[in-house]
Protein backbone atom coordinates (compact mmCIF):
# COMPACT_ATOMS: atom_id res chain seq x y z
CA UNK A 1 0.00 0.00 0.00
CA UNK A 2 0.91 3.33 -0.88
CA UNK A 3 0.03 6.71 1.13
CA UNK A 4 0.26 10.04 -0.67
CA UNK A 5 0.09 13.47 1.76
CA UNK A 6 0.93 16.56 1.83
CA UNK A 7 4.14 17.53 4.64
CA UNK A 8 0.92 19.17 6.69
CA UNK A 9 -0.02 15.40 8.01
CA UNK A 10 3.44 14.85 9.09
CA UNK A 11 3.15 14.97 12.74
CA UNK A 12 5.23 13.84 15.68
CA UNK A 13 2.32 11.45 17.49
CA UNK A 14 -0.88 10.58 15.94
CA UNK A 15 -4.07 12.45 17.24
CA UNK A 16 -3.07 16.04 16.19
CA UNK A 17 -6.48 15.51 13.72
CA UNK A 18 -9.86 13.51 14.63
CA UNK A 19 -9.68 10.09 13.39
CA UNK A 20 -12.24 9.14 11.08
CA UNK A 21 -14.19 5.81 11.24
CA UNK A 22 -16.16 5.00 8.21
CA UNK A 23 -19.93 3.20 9.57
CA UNK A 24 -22.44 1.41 7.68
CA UNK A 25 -25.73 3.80 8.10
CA UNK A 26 -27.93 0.82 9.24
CA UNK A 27 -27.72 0.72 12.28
CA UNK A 28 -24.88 4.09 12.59
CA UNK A 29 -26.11 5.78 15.57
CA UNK A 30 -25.75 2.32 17.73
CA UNK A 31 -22.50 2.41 16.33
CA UNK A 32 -21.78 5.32 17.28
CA UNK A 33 -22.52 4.47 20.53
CA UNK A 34 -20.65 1.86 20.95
CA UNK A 35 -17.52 3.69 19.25
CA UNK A 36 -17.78 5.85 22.08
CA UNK A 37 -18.51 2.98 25.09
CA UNK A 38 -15.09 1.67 23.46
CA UNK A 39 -12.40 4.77 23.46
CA UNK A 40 -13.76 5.74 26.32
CA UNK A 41 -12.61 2.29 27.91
CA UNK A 42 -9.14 2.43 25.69
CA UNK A 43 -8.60 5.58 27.84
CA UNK A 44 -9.40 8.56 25.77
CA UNK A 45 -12.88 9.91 28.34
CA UNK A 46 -15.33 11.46 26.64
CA UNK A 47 -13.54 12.34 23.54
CA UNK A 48 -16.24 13.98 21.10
CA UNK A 49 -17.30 11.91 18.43
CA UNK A 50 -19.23 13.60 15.76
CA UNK A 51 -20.98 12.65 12.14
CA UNK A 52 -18.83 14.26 9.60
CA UNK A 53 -21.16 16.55 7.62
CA UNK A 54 -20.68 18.39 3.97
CA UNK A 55 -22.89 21.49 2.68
CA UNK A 56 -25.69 20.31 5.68
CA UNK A 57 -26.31 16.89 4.73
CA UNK A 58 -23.95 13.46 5.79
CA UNK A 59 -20.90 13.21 4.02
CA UNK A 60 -20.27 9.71 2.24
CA UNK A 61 -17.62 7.98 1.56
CA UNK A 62 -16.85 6.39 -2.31
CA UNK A 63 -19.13 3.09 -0.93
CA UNK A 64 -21.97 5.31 0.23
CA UNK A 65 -20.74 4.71 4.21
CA UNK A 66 -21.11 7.41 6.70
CA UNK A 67 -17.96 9.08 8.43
CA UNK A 68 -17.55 9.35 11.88
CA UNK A 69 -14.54 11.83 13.34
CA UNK A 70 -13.16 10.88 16.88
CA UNK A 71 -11.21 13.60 18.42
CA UNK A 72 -9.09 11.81 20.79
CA UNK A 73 -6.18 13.80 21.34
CA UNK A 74 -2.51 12.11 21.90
CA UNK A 75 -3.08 8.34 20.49
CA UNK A 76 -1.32 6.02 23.09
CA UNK A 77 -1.14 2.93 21.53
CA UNK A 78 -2.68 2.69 17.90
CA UNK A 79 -2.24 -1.20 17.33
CA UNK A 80 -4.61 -1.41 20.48
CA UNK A 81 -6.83 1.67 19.86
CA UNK A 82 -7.25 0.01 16.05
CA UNK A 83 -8.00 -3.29 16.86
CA UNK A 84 -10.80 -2.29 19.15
CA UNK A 85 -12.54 0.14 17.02
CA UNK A 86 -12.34 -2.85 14.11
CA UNK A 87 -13.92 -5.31 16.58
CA UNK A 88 -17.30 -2.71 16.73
CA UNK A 89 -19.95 -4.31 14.61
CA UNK A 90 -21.03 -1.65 11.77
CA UNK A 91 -17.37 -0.29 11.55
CA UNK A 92 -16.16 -0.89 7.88
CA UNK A 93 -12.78 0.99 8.36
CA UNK A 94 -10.69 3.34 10.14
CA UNK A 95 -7.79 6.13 9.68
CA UNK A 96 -4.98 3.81 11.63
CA UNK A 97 -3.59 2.11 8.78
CA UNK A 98 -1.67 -0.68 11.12
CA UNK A 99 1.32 -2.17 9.28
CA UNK A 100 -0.39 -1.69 5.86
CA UNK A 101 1.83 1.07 3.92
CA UNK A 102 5.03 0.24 2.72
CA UNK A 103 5.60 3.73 1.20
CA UNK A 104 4.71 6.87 1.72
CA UNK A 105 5.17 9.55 -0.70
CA UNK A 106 5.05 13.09 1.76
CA UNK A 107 4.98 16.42 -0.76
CA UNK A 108 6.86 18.52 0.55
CA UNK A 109 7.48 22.65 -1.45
CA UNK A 110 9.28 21.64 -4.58
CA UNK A 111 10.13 18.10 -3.59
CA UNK A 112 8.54 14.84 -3.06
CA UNK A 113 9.60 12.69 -0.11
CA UNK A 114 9.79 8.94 -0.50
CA UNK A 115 9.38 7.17 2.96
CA UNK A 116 9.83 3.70 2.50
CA UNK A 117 9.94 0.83 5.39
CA UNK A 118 13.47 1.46 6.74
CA UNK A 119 14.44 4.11 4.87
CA UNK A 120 13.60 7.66 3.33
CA UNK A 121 15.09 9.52 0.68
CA UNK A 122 13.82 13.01 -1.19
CA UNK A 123 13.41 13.54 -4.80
CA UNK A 124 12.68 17.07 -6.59
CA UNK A 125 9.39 17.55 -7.74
């Protein structure tokens, strides 16, 4: 897997954006619920989770799904924070992409950095 992102989502610990959780609308708002019984219980309180929303009406992802964004603030352990979240029934996906990308190409003003398991190198753009 490949990630492409702009040197904006470079940051030092995960959490510095909400995460988003992608939710099959049957069924979303006891999903939502239970999204929230189970970061509150991996530590993160009552961390607001809201319905992402686009020109007043719920924004969809490319399968028609409904996004959820969980502000949680520092993430303390994303292998554990991920695995519970894809345990929830009605969760399709989530933002923690767990050992998935092997590269990540990170645009940076006039160059493109190439992040690659192990290693990282820059090339001009």
């Amino acid at each position: 897997m490949v990630v492409i992102a702009d040197d904006s989502k470079l940051v030092a610990r995960l959490g510095k954006y909400p995460l988003p959780v992608e939710v099959l609308e049957f069924g979303h708002k006891a999903t939502a619920a239970h999204l929230l019984e189970v970061i509150a219980a991996q530590g993160y309180g009552n961390a607001p989770v809201t319905q992402r929303v686009r020109d007043g009406a719920p924004f969809r992802s490319d399968s028609g799904n409904l996004i959820y964004d969980c502000a949680l603030g520092a993430i303390t352990s994303a292998p554990k924070l991920a695995a519970a979240i894809a345990a929830i029934p009605g969760v399709v996906e989530h933002g923690l992409f767990i050992g998935l990308a092997r590269t990540l190409l990170v645009a940076h003003p006039g160059e493109v950095e190439v992040i690659e398991r192990g290693r990282s190198a820059a090339i001009g753009a």
